[in-house]
C-alpha atoms as a PDB file:
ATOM      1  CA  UNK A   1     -17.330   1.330  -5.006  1.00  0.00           C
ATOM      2  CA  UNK A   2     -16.050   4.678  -5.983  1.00  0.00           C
ATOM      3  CA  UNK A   3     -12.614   5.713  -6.264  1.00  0.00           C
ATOM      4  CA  UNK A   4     -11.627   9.321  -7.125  1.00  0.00           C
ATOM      5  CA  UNK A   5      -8.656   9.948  -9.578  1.00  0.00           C
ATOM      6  CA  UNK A   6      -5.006  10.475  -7.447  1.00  0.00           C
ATOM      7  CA  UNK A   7      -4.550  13.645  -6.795  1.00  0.00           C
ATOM      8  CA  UNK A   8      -2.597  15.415  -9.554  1.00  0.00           C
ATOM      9  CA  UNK A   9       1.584  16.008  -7.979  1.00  0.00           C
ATOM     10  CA  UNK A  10       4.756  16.868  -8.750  1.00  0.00           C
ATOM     11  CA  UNK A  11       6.310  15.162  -5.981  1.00  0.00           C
ATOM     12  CA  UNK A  12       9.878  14.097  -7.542  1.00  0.00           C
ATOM     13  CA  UNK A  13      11.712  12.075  -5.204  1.00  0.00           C
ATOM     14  CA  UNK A  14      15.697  12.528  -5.435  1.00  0.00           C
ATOM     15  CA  UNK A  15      18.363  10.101  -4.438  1.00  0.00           C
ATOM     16  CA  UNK A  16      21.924  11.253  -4.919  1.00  0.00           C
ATOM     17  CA  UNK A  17      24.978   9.391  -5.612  1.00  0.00           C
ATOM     18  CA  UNK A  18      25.941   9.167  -2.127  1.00  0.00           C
ATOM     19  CA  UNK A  19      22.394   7.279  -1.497  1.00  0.00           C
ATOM     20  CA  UNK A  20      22.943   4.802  -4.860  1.00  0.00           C
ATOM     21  CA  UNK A  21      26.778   3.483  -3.349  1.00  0.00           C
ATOM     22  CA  UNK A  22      25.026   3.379   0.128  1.00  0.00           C
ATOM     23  CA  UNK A  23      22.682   1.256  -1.159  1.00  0.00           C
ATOM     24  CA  UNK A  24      25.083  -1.080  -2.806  1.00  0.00           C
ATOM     25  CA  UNK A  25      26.931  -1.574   0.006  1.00  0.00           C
ATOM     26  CA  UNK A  26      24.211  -2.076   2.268  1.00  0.00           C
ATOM     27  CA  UNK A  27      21.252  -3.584   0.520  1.00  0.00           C
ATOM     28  CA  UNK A  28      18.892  -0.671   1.716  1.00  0.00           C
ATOM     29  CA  UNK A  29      18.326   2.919   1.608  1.00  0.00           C
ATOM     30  CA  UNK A  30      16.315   4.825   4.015  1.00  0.00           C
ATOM     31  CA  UNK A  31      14.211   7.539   2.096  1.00  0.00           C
ATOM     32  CA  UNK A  32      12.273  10.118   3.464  1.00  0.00           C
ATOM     33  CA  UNK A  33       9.039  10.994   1.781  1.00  0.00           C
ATOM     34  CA  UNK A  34       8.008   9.168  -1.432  1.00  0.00           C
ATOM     35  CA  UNK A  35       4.851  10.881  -1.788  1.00  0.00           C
ATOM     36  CA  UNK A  36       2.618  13.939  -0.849  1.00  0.00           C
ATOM     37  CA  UNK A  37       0.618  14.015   1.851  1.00  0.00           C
ATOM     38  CA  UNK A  38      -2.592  14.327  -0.174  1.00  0.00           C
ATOM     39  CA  UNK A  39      -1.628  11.165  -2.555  1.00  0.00           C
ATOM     40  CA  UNK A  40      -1.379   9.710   1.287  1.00  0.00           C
ATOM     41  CA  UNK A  41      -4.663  10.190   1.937  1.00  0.00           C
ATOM     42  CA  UNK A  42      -5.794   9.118  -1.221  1.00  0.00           C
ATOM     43  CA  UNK A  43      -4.392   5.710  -1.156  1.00  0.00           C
ATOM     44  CA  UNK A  44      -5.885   5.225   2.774  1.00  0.00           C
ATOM     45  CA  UNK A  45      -9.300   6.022   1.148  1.00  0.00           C
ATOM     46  CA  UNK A  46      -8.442   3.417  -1.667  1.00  0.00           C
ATOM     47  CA  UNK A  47      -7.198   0.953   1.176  1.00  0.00           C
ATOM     48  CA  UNK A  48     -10.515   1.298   3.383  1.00  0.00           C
ATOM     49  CA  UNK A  49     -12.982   1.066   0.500  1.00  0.00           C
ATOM     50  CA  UNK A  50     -11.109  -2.327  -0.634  1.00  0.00           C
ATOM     51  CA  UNK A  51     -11.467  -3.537   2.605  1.00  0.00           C
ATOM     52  CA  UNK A  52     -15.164  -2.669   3.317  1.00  0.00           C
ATOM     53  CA  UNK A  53     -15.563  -5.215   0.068  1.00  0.00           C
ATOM     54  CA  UNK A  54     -17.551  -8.439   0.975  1.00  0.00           C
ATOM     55  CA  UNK A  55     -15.081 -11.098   2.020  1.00  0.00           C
ATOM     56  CA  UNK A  56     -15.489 -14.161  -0.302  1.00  0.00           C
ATOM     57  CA  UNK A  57     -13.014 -16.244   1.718  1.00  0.00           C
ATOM     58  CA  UNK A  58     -10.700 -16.798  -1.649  1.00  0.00           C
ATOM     59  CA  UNK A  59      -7.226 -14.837  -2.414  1.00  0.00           C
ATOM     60  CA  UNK A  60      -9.530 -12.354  -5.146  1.00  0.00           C
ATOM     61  CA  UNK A  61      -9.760  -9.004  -2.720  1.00  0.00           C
ATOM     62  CA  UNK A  62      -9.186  -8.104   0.961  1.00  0.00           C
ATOM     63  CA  UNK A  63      -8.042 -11.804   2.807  1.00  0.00           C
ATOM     64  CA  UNK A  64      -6.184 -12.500   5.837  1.00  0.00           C
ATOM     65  CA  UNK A  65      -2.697 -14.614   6.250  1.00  0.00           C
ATOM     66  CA  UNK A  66      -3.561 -15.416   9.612  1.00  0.00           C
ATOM     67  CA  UNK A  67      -6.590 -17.198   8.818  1.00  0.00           C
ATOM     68  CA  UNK A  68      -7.781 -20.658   7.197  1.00  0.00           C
ATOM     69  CA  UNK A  69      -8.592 -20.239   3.462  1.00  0.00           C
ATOM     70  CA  UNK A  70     -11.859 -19.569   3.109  1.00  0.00           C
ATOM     71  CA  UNK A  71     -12.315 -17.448   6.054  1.00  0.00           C
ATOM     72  CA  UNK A  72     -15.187 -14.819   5.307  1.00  0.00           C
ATOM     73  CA  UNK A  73     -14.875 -12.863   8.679  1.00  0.00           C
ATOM     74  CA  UNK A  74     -12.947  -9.531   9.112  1.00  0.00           C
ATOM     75  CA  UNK A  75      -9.243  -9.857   8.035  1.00  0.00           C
ATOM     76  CA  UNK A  76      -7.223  -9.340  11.451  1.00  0.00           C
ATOM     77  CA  UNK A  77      -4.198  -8.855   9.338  1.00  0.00           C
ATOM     78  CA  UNK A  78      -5.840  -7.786   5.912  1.00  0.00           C
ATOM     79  CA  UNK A  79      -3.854  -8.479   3.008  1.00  0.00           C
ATOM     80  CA  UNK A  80      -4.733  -6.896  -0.256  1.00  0.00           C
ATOM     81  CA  UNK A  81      -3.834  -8.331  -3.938  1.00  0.00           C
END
């Protein structure tokens, strides 16, 4: 497996006061973008080459919730630790 380096940013994500009380009243904030679209695409190459990985049916890569333990076939709902 080969993963390239993230992609170098300067993304800076900003939440203002406004966002921090709405959040403490609410228990959630809605953010827009946390992230550039390139480290986006990095992280869905990172994400497919984890789960072309050989299953091994144990919780040590790609496994799926839905699934008995032990399960070796394609995740239907891959999980990734």
């Amino acid at each position: 497996m080969q993963i390239k380096a993230p992609p170098k940013t300067d993304f800076v994500a900003d939440i203002t006061d406004e966002d921090v009380a709405f959040y403490k009243e609410n228990g959630y904030l809605v953010c827009g973008m946390m992230t550039t679209a390139e480290e986006l695409d990095w992280l869905a190459d990172v994400y497919d080459q984890l789960l072309a990985l050989p299953r091994t049916g144990f919780l040590d890569s790609a496994f799926d919730l839905m699934s008995p333990y032990g399960t070796t076939e394609p995740p239907r709902m891959g999980q990734l630790l």
